[in-house]
Protein backbone atom coordinates (compact mmCIF):
# COMPACT_ATOMS: atom_id res chain seq x y z
CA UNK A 1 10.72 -45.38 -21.86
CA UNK A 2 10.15 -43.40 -18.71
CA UNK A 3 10.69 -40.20 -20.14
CA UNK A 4 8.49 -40.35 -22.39
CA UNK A 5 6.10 -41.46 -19.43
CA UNK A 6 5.85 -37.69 -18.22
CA UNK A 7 5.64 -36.49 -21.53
CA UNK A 8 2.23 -36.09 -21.56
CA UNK A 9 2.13 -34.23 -17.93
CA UNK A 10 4.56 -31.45 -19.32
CA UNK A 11 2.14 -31.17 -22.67
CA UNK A 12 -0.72 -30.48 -20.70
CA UNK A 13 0.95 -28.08 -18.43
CA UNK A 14 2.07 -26.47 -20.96
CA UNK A 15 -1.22 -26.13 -22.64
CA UNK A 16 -2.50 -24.95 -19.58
CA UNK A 17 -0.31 -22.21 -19.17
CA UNK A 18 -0.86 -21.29 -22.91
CA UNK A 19 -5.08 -21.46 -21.59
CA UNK A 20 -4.43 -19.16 -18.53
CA UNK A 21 -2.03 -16.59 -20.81
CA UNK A 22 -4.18 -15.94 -24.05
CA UNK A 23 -7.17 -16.03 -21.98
CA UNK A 24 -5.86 -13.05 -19.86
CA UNK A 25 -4.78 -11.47 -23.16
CA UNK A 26 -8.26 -11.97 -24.32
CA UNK A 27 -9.72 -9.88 -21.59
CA UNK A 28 -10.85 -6.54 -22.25
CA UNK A 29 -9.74 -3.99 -19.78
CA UNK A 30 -12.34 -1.54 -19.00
CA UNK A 31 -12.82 1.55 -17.05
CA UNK A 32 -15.76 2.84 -14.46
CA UNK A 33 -17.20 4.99 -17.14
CA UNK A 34 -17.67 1.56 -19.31
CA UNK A 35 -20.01 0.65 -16.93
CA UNK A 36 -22.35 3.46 -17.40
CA UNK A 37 -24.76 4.95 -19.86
CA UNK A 38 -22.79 7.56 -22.25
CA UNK A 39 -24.83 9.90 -20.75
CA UNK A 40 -25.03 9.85 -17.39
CA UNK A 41 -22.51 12.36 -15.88
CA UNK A 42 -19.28 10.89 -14.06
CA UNK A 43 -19.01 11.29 -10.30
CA UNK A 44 -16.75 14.47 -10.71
CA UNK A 45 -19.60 15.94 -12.83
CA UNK A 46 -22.45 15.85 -10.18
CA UNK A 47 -20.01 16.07 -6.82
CA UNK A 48 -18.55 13.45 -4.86
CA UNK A 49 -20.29 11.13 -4.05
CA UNK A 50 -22.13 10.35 -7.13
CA UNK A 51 -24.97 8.96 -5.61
CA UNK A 52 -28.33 6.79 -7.31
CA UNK A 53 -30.74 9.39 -5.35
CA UNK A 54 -29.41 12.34 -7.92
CA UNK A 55 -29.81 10.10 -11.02
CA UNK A 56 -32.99 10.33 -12.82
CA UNK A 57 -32.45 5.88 -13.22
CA UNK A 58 -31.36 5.46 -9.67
CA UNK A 59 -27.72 4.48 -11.34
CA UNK A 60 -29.94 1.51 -12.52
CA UNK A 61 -29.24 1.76 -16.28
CA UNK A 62 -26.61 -0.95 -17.33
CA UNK A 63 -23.83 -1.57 -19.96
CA UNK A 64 -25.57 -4.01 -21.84
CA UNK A 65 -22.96 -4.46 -24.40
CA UNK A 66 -20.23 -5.53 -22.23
CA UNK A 67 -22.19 -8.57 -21.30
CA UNK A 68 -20.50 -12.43 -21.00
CA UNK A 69 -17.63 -10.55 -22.33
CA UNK A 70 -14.22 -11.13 -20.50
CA UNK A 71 -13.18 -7.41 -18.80
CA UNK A 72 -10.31 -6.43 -16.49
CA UNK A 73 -11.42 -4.08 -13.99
CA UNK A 74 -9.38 -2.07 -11.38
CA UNK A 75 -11.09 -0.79 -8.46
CA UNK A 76 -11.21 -1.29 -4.31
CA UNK A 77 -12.18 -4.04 -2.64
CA UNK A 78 -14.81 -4.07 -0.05
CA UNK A 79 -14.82 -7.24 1.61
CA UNK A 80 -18.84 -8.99 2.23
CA UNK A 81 -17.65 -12.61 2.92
CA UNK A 82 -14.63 -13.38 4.49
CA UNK A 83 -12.64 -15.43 7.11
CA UNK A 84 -10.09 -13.81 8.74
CA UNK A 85 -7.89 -12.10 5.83
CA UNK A 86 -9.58 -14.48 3.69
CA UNK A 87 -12.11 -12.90 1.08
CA UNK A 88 -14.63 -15.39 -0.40
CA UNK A 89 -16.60 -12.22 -2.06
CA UNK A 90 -15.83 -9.00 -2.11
CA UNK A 91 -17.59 -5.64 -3.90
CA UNK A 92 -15.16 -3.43 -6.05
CA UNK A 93 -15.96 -0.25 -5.93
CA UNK A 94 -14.28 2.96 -8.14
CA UNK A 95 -13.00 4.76 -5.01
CA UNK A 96 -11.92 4.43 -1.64
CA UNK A 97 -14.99 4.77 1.17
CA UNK A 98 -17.43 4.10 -1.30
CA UNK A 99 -20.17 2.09 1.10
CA UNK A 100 -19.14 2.09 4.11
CA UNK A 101 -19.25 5.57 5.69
CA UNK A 102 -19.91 7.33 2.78
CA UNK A 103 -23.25 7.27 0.55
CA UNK A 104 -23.66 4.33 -1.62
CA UNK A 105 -22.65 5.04 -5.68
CA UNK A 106 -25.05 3.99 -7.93
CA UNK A 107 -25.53 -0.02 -8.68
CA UNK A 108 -23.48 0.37 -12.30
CA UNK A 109 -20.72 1.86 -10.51
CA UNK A 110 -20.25 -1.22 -8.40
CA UNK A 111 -19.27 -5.16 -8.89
CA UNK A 112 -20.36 -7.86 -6.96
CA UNK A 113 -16.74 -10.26 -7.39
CA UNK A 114 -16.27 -13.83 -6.67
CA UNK A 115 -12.62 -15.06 -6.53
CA UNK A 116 -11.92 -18.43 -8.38
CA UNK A 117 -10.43 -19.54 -4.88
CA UNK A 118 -10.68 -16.88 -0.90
CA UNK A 119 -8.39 -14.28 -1.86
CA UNK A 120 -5.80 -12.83 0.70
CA UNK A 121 -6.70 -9.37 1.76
CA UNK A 122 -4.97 -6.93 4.30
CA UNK A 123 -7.22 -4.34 4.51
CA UNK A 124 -10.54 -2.77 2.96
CA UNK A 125 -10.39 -0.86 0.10
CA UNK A 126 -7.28 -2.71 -1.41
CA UNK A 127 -6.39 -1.72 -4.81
CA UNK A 128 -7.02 -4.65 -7.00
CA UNK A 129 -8.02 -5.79 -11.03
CA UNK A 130 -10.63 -8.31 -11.05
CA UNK A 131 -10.37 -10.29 -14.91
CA UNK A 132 -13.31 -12.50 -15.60
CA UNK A 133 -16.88 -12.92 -17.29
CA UNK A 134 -18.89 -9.61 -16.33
CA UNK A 135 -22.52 -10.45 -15.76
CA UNK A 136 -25.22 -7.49 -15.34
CA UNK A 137 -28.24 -7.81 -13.19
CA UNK A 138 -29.03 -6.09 -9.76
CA UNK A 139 -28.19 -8.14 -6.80
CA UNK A 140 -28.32 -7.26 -3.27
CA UNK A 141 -25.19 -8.05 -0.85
CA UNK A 142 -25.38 -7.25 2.92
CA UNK A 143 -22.19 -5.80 4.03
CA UNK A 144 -21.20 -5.78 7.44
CA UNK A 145 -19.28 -2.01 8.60
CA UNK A 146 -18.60 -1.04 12.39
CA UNK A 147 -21.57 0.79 13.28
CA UNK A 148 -24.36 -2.31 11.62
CA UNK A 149 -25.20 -3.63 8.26
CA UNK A 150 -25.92 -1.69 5.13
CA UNK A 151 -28.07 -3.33 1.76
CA UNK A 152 -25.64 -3.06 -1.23
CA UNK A 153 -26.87 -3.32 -4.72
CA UNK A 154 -24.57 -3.33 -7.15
CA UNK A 155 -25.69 -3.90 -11.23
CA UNK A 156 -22.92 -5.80 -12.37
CA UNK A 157 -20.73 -9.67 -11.12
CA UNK A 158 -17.89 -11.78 -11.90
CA UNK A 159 -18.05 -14.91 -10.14
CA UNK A 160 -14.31 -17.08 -10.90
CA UNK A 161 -12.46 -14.01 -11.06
CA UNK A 162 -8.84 -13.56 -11.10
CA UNK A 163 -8.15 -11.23 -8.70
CA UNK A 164 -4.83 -9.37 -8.49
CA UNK A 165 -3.08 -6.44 -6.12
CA UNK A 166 -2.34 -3.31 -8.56
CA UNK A 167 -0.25 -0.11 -6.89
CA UNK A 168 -3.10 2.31 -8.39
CA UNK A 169 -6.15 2.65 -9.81
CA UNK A 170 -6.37 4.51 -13.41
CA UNK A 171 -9.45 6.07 -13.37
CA UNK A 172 -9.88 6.76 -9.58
CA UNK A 173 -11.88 9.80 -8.31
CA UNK A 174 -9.39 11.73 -5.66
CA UNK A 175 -11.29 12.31 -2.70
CA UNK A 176 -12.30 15.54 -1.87
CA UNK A 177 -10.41 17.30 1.09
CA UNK A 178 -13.37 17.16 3.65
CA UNK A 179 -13.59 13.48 3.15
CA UNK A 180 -12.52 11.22 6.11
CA UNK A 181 -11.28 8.54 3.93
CA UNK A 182 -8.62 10.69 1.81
CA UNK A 183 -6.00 8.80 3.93
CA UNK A 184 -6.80 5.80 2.12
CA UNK A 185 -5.71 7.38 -1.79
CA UNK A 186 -1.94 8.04 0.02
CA UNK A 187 0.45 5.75 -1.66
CA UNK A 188 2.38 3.19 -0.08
CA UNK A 189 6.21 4.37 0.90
């Protein structure tokens, strides 16, 4: 009789682990371009950076038809609320110092994310894919740098996300050779 007692335990774990799997399967994995109109140009078409002040929108124009859908997303994480090497909310951005010492890229080229539970970062700009419910709408995110605080706007969130170190980004933009953050796209030895 007492096995069968934790039958029902091992059913629902197992149905929960069926849950987590096919809803991860479910997700659609996107890419930056996804995120913006067809035609507007991609960063490598206007010059790094590809800033909102040389778009005719601002960068403000959204991808509508990705909305309450479940997306993967790889990008870099910018951390705007954490504790320690605890992240409560980060921004993911398509390459590496995109916000803080470099201009801002438009607000569809940037993801307001909020881990299902603090997620453990080393260091800013960690490669990472963020799966969850993508929400557009401009919001505004103060993040703190070394030399003050900047205004952040970024056109797109996931709040509950998974979040997950990746080795690389797919459709990252190599920085040019000028930039002071190239050190950052160096892989890990």
């Amino acid at each position: 009789m007492t096995k069968w007692l934790g039958l029902p335990a091992a059913v629902a774990a197992l149905l929960l682990c069926f849950d987590t799997a096919s809803a991860s399967a479910e997700a659609a994995r996107i890419f930056w371009r996804d995120l913006r109109p067809a035609a507007q140009p991609a960063a490598e078409s206007v010059g790094l950076p590809m800033v909102a002040a040389k778009m005719p929108d601002h960068g403000e124009t959204l991808s509508l038809n990705l909305q309450d859908k479940t997306v993967q997303l790889a990008g870099y994480a910018l951390p705007v609320d954490r504790e320690g090497d605890l992240v409560y909310q980060f921004l993911l951005v398509p390459w590496t110092g995109a916000c803080s010492h470099m201009p801002t890229p438009p607000p569809n080229q940037i993801v307001l994310v909020t881990p299902s539970r603090p997620y453990r970062m080393s260091k800013a700009y960690q490669p990472v894919s963020v799966t969850g419910t993508l929400r557009p709408g401009m919001e505004k995110s103060q993040l703190f740098i070394l030399d003050g605080a900047s205004v952040i706007q970024s056109g797109y969130a996931v709040r509950k996300a998974e979040v997950v170190d990746v080795d690389a980004v797919p459709d990252t933009i190599t920085q040019p050779a000028n930039s002071p953050w190239r050190f950052l796209n160096k892989k890990k030895n």
